[in-house]
C-alpha atoms as a PDB file:
ATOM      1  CA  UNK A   1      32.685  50.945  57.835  1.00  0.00           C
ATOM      2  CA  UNK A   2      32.049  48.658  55.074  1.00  0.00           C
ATOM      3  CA  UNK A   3      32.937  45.312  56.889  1.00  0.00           C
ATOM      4  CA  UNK A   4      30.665  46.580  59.831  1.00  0.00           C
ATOM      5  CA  UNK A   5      27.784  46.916  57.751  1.00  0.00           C
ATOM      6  CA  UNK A   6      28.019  44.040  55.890  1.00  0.00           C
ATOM      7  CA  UNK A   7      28.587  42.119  59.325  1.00  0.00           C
ATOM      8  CA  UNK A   8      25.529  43.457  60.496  1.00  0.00           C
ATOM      9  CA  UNK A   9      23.453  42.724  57.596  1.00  0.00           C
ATOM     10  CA  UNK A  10      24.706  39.496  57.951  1.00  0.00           C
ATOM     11  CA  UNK A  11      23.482  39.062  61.534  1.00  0.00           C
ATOM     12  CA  UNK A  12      19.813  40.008  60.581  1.00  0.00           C
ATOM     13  CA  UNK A  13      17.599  36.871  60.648  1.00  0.00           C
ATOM     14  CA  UNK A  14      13.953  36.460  59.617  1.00  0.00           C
ATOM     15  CA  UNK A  15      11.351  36.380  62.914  1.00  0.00           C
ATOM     16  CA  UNK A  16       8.937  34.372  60.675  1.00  0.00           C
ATOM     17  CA  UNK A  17       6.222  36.441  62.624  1.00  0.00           C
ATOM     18  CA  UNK A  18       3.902  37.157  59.343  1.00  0.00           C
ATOM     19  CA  UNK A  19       3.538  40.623  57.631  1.00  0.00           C
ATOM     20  CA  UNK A  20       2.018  42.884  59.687  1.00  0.00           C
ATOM     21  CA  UNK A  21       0.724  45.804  57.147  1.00  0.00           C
ATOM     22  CA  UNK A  22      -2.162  47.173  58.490  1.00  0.00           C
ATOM     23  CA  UNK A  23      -0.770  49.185  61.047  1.00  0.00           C
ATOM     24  CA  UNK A  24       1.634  51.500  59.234  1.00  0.00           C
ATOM     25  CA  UNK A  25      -1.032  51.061  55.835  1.00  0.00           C
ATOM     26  CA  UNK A  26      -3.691  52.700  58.422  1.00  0.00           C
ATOM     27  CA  UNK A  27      -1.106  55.424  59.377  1.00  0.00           C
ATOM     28  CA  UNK A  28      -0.868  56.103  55.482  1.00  0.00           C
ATOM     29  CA  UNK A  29      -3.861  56.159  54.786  1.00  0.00           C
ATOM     30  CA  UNK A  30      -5.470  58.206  57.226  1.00  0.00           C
ATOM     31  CA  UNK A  31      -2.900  60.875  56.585  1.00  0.00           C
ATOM     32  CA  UNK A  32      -3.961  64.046  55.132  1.00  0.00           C
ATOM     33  CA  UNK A  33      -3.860  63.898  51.437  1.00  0.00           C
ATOM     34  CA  UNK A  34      -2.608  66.753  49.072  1.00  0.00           C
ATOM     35  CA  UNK A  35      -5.986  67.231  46.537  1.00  0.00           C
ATOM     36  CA  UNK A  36      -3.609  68.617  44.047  1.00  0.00           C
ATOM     37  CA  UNK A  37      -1.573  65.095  44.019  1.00  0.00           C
ATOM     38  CA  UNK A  38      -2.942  61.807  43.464  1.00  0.00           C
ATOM     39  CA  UNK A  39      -2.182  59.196  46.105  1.00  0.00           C
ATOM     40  CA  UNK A  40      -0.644  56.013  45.064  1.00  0.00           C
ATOM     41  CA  UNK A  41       1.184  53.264  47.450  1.00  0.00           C
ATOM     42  CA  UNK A  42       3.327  50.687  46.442  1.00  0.00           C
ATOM     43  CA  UNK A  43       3.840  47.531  48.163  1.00  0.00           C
ATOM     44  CA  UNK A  44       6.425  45.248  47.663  1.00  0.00           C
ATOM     45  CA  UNK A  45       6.603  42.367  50.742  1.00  0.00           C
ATOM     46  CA  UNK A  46       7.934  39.039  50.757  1.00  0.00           C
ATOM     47  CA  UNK A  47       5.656  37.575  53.409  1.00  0.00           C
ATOM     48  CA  UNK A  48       1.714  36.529  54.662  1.00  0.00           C
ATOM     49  CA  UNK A  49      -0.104  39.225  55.503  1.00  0.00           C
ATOM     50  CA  UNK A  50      -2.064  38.639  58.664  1.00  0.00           C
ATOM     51  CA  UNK A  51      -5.725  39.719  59.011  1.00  0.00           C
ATOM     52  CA  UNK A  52      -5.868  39.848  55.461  1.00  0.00           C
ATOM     53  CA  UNK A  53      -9.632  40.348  55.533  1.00  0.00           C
ATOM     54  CA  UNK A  54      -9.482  43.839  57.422  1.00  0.00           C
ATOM     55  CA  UNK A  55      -6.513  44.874  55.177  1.00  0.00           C
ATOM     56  CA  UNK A  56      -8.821  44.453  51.982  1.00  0.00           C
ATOM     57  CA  UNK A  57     -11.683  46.388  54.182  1.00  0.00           C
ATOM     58  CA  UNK A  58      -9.161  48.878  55.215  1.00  0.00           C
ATOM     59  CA  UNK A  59      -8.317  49.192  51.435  1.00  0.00           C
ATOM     60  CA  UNK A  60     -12.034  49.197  50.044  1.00  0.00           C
ATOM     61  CA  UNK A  61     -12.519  52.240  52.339  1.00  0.00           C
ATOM     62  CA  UNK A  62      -9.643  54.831  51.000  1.00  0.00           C
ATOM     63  CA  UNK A  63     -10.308  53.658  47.507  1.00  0.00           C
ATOM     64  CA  UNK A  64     -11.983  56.862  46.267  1.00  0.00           C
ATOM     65  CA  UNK A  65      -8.506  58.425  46.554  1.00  0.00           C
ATOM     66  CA  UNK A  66      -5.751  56.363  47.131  1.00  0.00           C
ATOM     67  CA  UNK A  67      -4.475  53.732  44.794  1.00  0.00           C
ATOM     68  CA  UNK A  68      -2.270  50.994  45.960  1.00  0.00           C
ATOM     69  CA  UNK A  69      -0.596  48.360  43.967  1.00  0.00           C
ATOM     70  CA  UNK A  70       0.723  45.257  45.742  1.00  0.00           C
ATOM     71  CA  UNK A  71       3.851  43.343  44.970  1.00  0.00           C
ATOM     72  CA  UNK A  72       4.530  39.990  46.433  1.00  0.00           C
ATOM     73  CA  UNK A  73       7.544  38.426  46.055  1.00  0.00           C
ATOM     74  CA  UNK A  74       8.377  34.413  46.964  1.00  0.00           C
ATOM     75  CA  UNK A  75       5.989  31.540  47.711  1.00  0.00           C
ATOM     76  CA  UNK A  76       4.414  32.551  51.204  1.00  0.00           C
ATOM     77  CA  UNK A  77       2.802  35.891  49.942  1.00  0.00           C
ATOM     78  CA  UNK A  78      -0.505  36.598  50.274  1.00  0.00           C
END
């Protein structure tokens, strides 16, 4: 079991497409939130993340309750 997984981790290649975040971040975010429980989202992504601008809009509009810290790791983050 071992040698298959590490054979298919191996096979796994990059598909250079760009970070797409917004879709599962709007998911998140318009989920119902739990008043009792502070919302906070941690991001940790090794790539550019396309439409950038309506991410930060997307972002600007949940921040009365959500927080979200962003981690970027390598030199094509964004």
């Amino acid at each position: 079991a071992l040698n298959e997984a590490t054979n298919y981790i191996l096979s796994l290649a990059p598909n250079m497409g760009g970070t797409n975040i917004f879709d599962p971040l709007t998911h998140i975010l318009e989920s119902e939130i739990d008043i009792n429980y502070p919302r906070q989202i941690l991001i940790l992504t090794d790539g550019e993340v396309k439409n950038t601008a309506k991410v930060i809009d997307l972002v600007q509009k949940h921040s009365f309750n959500t927080r979200i810290f962003t981690f970027g790791i390598g030199s094509e983050v964004s």
